[in-house]
PDB file of N, CA and C in Angstrom:
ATOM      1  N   UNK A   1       4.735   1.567 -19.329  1.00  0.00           N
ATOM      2  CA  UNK A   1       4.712   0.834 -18.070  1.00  0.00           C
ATOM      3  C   UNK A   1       5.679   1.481 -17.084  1.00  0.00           C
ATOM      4  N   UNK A   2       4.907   1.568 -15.880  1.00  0.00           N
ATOM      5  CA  UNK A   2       5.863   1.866 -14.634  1.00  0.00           C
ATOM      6  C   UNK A   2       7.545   0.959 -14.495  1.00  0.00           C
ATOM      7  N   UNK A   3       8.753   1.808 -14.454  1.00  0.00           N
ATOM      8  CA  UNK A   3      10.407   0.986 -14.249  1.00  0.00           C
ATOM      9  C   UNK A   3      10.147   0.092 -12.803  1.00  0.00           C
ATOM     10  N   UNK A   4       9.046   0.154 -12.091  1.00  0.00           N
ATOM     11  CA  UNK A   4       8.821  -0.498 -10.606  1.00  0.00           C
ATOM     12  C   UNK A   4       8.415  -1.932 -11.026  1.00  0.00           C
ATOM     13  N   UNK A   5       8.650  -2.946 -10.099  1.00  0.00           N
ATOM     14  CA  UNK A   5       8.450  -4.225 -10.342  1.00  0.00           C
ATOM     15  C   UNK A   5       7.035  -3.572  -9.430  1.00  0.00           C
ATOM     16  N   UNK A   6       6.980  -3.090  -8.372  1.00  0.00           N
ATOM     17  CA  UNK A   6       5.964  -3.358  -7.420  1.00  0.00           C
ATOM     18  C   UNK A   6       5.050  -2.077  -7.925  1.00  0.00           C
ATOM     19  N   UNK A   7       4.262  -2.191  -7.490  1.00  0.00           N
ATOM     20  CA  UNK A   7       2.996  -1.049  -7.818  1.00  0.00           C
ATOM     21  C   UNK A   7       2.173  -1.146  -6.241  1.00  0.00           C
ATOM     22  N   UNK A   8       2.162   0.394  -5.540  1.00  0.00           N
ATOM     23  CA  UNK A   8       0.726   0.015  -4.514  1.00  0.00           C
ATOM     24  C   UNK A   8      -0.095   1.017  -5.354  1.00  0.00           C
ATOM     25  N   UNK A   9      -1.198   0.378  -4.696  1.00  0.00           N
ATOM     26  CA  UNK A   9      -2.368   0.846  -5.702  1.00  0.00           C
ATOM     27  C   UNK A   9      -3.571   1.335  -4.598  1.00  0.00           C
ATOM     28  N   UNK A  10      -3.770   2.502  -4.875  1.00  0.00           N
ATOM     29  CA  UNK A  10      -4.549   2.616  -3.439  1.00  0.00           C
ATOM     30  C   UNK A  10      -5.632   4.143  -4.050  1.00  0.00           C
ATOM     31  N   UNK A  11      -6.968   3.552  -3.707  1.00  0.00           N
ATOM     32  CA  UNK A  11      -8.091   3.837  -4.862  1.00  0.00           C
ATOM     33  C   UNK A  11      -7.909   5.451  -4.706  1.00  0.00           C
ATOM     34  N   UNK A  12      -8.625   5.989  -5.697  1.00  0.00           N
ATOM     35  CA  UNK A  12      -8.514   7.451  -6.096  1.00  0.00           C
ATOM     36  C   UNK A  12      -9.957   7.888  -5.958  1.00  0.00           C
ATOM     37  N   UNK A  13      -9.962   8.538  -4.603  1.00  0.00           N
ATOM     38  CA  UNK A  13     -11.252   9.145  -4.316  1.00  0.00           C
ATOM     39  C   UNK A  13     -11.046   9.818  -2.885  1.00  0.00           C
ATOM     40  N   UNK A  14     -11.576  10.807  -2.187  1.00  0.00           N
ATOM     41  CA  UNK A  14     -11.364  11.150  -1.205  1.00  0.00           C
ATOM     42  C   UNK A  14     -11.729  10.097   0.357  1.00  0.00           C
ATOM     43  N   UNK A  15     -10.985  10.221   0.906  1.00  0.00           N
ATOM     44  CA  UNK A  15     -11.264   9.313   2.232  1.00  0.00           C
ATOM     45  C   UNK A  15     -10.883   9.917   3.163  1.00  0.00           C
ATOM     46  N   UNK A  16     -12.490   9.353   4.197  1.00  0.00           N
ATOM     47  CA  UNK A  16     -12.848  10.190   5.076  1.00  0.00           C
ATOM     48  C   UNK A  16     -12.650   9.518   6.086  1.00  0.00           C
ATOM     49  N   UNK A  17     -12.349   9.531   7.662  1.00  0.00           N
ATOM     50  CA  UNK A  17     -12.544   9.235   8.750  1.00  0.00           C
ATOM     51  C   UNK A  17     -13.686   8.013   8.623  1.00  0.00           C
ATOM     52  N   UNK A  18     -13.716   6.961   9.206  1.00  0.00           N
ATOM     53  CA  UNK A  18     -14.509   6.279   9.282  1.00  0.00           C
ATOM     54  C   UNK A  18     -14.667   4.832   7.714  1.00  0.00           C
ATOM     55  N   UNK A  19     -14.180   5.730   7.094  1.00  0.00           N
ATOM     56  CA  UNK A  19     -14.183   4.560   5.603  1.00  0.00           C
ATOM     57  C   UNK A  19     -12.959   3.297   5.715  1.00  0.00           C
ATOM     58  N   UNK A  20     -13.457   2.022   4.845  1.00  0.00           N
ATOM     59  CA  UNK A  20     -12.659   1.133   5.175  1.00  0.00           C
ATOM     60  C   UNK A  20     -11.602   1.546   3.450  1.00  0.00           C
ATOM     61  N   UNK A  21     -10.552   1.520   3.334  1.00  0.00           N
ATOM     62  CA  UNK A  21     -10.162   1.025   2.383  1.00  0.00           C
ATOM     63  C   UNK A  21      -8.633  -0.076   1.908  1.00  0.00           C
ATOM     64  N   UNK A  22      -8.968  -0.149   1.347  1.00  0.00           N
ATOM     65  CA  UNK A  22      -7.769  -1.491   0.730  1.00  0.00           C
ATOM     66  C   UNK A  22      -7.135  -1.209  -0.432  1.00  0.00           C
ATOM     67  N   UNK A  23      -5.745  -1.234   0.161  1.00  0.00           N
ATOM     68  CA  UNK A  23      -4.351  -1.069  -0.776  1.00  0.00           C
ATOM     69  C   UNK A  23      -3.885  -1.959  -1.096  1.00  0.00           C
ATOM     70  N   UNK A  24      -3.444  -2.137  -2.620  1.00  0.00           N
ATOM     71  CA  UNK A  24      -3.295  -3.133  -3.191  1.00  0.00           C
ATOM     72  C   UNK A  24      -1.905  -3.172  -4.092  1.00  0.00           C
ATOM     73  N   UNK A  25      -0.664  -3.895  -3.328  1.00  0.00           N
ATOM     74  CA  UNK A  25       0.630  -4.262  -3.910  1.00  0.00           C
ATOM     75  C   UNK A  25       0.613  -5.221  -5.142  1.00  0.00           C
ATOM     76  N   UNK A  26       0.783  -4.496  -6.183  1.00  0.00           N
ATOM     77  CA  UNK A  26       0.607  -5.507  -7.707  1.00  0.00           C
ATOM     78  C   UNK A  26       1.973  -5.441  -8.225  1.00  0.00           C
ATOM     79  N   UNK A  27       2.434  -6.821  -9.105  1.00  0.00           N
ATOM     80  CA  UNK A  27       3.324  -6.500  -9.831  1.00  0.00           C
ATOM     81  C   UNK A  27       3.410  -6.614 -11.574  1.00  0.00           C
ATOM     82  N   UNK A  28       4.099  -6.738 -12.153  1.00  0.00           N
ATOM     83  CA  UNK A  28       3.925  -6.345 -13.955  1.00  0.00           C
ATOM     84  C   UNK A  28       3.334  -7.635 -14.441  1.00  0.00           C
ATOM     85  N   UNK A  29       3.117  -7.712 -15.636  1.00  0.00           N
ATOM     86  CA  UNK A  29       2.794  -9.099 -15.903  1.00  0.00           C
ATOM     87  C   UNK A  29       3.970  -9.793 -16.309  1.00  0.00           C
ATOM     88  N   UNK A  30       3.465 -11.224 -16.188  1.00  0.00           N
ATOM     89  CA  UNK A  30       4.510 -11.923 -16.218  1.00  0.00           C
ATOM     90  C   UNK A  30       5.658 -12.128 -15.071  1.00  0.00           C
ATOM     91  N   UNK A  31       5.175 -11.694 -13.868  1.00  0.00           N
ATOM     92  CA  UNK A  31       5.789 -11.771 -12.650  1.00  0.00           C
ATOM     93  C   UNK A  31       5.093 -12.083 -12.071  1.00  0.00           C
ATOM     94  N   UNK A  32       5.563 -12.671 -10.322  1.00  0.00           N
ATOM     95  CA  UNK A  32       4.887 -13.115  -9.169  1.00  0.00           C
ATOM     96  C   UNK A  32       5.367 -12.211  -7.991  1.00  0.00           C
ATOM     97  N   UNK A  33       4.216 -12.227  -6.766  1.00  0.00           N
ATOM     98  CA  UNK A  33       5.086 -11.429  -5.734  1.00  0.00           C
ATOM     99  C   UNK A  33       4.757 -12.324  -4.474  1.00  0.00           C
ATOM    100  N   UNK A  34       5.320 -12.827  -3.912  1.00  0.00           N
ATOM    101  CA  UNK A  34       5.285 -13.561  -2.082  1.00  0.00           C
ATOM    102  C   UNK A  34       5.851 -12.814  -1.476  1.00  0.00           C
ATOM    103  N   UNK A  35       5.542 -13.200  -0.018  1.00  0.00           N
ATOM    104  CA  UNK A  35       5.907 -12.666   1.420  1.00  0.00           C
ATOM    105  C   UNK A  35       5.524 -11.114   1.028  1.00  0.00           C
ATOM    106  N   UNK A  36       4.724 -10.557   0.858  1.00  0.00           N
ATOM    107  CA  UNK A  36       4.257  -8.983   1.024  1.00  0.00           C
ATOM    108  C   UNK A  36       4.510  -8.424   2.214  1.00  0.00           C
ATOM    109  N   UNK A  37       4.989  -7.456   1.876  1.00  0.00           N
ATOM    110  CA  UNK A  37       5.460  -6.503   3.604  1.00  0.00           C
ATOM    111  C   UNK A  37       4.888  -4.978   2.908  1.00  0.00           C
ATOM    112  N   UNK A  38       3.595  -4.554   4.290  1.00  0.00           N
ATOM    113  CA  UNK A  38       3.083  -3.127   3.815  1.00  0.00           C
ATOM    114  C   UNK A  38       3.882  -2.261   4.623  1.00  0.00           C
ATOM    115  N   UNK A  39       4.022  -0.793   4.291  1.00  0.00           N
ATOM    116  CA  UNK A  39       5.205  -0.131   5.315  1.00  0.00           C
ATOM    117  C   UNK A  39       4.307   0.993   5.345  1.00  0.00           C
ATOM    118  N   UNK A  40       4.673   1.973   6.240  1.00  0.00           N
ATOM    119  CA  UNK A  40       3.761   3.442   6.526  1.00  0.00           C
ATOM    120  C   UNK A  40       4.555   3.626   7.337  1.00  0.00           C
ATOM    121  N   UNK A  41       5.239   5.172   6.222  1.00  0.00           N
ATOM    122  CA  UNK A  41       6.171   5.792   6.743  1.00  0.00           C
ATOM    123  C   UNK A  41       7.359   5.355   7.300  1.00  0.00           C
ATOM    124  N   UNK A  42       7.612   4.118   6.544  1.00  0.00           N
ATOM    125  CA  UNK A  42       8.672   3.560   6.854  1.00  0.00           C
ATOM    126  C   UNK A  42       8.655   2.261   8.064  1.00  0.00           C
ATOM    127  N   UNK A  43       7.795   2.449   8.908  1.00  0.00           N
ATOM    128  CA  UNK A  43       7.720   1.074   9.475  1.00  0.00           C
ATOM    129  C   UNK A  43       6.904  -0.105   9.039  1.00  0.00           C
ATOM    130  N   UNK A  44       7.401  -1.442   9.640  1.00  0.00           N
ATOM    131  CA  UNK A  44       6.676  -2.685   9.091  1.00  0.00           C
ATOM    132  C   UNK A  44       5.450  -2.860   9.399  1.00  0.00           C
ATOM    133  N   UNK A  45       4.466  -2.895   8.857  1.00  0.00           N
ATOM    134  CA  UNK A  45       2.915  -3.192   9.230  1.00  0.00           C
ATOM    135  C   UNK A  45       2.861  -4.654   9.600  1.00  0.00           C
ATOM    136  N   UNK A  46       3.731  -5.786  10.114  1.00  0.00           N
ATOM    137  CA  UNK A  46       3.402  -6.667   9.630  1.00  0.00           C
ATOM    138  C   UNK A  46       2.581  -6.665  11.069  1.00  0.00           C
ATOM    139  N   UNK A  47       2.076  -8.386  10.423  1.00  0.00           N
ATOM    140  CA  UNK A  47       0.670  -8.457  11.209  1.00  0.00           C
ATOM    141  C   UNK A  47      -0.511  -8.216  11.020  1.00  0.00           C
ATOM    142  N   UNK A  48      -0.376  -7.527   9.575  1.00  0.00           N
ATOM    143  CA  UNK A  48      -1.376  -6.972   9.281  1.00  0.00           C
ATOM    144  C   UNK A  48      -2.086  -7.336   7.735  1.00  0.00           C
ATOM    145  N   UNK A  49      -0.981  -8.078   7.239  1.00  0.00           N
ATOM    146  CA  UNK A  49      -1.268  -8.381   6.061  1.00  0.00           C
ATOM    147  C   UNK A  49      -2.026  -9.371   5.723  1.00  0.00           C
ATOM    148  N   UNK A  50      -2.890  -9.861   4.139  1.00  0.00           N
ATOM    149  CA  UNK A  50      -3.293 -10.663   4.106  1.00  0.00           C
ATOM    150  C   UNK A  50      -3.729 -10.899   2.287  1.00  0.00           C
ATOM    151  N   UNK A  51      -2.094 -11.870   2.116  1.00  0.00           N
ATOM    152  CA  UNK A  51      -1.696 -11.743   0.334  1.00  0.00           C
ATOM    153  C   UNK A  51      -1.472 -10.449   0.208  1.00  0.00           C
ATOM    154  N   UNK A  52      -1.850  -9.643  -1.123  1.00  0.00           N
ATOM    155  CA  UNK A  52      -1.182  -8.412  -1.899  1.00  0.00           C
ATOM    156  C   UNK A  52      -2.091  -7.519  -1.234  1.00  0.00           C
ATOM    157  N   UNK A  53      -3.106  -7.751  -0.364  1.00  0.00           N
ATOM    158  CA  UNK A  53      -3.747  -6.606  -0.014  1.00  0.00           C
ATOM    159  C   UNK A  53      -3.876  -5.988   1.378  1.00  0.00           C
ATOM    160  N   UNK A  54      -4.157  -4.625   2.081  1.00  0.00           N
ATOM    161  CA  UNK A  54      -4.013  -4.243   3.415  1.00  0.00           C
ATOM    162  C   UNK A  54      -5.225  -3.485   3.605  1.00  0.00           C
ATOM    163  N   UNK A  55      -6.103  -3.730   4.515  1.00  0.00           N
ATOM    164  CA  UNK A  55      -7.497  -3.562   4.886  1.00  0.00           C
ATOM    165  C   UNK A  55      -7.250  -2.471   5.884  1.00  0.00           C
ATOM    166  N   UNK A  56      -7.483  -1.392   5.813  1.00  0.00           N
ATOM    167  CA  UNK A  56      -7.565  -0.223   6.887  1.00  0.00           C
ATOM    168  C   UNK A  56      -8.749  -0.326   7.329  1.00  0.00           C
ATOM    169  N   UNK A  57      -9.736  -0.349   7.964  1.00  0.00           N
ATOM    170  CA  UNK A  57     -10.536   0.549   8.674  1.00  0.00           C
ATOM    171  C   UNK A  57     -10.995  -0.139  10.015  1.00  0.00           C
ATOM    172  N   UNK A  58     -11.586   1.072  10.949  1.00  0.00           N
ATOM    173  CA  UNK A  58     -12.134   1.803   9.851  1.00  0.00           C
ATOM    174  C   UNK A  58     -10.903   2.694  10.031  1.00  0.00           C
ATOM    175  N   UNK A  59     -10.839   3.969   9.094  1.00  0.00           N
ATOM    176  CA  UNK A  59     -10.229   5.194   8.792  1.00  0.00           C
ATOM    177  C   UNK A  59      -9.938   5.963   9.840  1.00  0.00           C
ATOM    178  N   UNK A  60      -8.606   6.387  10.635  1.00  0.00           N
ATOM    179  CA  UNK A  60      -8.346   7.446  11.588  1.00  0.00           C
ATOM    180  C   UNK A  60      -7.478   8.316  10.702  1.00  0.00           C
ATOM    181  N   UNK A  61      -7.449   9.920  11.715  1.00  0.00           N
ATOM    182  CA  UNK A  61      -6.642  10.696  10.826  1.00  0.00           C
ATOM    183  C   UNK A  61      -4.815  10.011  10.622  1.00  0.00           C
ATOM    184  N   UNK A  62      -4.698   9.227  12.032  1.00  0.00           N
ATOM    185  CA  UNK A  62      -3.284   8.686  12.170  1.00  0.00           C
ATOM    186  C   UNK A  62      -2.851   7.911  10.809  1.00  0.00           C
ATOM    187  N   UNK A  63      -4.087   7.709   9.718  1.00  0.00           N
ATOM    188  CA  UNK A  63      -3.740   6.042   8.729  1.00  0.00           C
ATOM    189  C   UNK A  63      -2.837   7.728   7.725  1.00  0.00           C
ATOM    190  N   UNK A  64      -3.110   8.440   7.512  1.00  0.00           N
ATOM    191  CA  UNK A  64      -2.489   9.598   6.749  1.00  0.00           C
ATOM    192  C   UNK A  64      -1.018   9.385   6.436  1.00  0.00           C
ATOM    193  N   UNK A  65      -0.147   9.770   5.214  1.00  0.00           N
ATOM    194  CA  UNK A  65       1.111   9.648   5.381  1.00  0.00           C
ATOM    195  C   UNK A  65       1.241   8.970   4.114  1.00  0.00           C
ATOM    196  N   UNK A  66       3.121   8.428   4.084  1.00  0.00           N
ATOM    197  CA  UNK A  66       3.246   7.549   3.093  1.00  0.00           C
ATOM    198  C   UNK A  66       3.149   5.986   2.942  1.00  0.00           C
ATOM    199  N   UNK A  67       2.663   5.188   2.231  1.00  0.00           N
ATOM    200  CA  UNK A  67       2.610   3.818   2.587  1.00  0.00           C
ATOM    201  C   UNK A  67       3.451   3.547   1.145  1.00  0.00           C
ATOM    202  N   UNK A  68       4.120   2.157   1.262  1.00  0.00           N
ATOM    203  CA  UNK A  68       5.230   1.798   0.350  1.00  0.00           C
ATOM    204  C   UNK A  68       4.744   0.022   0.367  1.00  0.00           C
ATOM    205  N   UNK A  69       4.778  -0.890  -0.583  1.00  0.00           N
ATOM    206  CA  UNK A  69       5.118  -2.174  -0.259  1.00  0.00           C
ATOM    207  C   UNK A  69       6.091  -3.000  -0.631  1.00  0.00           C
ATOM    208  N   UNK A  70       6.577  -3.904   0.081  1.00  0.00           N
ATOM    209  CA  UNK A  70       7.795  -4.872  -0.686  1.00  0.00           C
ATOM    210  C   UNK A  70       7.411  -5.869  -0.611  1.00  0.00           C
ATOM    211  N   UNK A  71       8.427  -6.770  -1.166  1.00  0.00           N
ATOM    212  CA  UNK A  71       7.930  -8.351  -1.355  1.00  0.00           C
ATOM    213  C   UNK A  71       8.824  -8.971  -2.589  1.00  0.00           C
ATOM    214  N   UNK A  72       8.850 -10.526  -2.695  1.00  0.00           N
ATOM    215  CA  UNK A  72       9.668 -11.197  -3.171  1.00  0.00           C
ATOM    216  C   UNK A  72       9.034 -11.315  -5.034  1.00  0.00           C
ATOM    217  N   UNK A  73       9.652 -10.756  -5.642  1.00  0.00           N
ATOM    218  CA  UNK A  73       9.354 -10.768  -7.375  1.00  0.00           C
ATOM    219  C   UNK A  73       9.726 -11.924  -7.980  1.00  0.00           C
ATOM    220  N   UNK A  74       9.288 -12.562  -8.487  1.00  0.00           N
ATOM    221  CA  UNK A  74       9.526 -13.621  -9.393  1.00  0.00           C
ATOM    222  C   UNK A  74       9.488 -13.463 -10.390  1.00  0.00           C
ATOM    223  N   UNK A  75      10.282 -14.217 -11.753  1.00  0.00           N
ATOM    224  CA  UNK A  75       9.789 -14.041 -12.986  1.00  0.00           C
ATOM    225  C   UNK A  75      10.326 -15.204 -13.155  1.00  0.00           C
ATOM    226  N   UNK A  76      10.634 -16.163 -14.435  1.00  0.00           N
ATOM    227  CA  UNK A  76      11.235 -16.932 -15.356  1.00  0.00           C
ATOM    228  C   UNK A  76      12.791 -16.591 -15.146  1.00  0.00           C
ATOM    229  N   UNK A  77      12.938 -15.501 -15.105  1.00  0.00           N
ATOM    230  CA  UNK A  77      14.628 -15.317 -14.999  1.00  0.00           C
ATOM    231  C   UNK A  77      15.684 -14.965 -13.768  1.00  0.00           C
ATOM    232  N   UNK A  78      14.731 -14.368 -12.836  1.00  0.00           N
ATOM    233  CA  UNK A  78      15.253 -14.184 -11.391  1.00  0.00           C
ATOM    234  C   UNK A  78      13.969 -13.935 -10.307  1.00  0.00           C
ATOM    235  N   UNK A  79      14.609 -13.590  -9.057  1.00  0.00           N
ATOM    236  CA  UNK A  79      13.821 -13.422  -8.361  1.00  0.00           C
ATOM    237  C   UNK A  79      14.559 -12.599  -7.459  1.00  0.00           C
ATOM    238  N   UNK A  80      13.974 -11.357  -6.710  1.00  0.00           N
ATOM    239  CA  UNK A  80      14.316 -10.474  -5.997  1.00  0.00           C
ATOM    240  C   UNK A  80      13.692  -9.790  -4.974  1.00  0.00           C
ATOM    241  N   UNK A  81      14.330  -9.034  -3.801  1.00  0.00           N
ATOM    242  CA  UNK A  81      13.277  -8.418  -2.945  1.00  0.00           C
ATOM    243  C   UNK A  81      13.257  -6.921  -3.591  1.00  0.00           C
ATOM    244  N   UNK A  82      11.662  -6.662  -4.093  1.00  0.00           N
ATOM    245  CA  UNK A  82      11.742  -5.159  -4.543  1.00  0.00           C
ATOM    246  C   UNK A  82      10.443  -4.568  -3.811  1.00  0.00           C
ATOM    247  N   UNK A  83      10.500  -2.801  -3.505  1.00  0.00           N
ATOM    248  CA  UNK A  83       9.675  -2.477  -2.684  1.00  0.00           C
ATOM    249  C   UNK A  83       8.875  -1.527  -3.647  1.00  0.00           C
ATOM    250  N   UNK A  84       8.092  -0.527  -3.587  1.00  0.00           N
ATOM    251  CA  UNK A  84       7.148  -0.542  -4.403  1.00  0.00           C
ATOM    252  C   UNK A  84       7.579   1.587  -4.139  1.00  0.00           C
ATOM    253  N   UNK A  85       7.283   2.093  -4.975  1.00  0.00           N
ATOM    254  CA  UNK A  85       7.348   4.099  -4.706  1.00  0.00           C
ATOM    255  C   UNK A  85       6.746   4.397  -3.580  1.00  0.00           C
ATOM    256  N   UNK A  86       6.693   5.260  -2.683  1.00  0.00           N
ATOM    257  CA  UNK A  86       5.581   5.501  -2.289  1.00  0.00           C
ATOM    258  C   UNK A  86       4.597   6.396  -2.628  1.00  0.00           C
ATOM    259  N   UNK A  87       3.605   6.086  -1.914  1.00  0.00           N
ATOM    260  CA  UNK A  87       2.652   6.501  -2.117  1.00  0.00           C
ATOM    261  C   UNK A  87       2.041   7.365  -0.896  1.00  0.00           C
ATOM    262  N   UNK A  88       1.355   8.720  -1.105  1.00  0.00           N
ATOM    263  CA  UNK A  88       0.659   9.196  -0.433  1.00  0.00           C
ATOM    264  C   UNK A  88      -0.848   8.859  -0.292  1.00  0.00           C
ATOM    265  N   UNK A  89      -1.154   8.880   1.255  1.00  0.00           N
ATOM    266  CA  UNK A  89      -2.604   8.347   1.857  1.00  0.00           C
ATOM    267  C   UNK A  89      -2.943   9.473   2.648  1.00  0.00           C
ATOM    268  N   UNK A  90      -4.315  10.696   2.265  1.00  0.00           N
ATOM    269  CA  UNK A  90      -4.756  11.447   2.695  1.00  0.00           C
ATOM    270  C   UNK A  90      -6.236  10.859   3.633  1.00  0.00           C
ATOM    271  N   UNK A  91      -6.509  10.994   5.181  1.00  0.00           N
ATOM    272  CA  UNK A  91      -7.877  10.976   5.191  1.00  0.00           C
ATOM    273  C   UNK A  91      -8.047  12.212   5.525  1.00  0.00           C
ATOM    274  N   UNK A  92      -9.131  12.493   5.656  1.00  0.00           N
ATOM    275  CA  UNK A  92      -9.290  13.671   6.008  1.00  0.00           C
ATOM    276  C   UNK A  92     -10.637  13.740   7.053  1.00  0.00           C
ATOM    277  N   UNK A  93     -11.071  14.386   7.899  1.00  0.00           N
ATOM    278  CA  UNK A  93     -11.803  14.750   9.286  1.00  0.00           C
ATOM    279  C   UNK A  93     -13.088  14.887   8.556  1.00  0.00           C
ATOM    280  N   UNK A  94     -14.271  13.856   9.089  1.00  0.00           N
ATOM    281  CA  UNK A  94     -15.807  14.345   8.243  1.00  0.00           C
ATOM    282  C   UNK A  94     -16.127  15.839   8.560  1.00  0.00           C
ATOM    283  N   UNK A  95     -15.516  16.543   9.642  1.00  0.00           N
ATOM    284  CA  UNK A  95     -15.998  17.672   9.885  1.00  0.00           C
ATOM    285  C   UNK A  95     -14.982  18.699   9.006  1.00  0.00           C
ATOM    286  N   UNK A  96     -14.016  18.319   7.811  1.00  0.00           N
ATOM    287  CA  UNK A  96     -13.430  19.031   7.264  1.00  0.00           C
ATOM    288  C   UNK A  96     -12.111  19.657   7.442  1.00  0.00           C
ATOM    289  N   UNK A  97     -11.792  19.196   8.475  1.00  0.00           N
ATOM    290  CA  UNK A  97     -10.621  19.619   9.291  1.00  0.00           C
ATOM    291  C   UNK A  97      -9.143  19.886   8.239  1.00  0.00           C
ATOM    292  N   UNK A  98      -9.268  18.658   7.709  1.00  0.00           N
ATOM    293  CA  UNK A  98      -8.334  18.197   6.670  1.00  0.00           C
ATOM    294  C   UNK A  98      -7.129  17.547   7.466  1.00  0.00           C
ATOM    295  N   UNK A  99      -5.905  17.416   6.615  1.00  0.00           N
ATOM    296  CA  UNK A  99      -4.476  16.882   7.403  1.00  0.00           C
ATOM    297  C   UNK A  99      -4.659  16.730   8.660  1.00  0.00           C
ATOM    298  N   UNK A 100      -4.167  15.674   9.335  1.00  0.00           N
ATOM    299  CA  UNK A 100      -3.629  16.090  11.042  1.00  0.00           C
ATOM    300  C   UNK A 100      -2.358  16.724  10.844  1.00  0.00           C
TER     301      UNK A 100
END
């Protein structure tokens, strides 16, 4: 098991300009997570959230970069604010362009 309370989870397949996809802040079992905060590249997405998950689309080259999430962990024995590794988010140009 991952040492992270938080996990983003963000699907494994190429994404293109125009696709919707959804990233998903999970935590271990036997834990809870409230107040979710999604970040990209370090700033707050808020406003944007809705529960553990964050709905992009559709897809611009700008969504590219790192996205991270935090949020309040619960368990039986404490509770804490923990934020999640980041993670890299590639789209890439239907015409192939790749990176902006």
């Amino acid at each position: 098991c991952p040492p992270d309370q938080l996990v983003l989870q963000v699907p494994a397949r190429a994404l293109l300009e125009g696709d919707t996809v959804t990233l998903r802040c999970r935590v271990r079992k036997d834990t809870s997570v409230t107040w979710v905060r999604f970040y990209h590249e370090g700033k707050d997405l808020e406003g944007t959230v809705r529960g553990t998950e964050l709905s992009l689309s559709p897809l611009q080259l700008h969504h590219s970069h790192r996205y991270r999430c935090g949020g309040w962990v619960s368990s039986s024995l404490s509770e804490a604010w923990e934020k999640s590794a980041p993670v890299r988010v590639t789209v890439r140009s239907e015409c192939g362009d790749g990176e902006p």
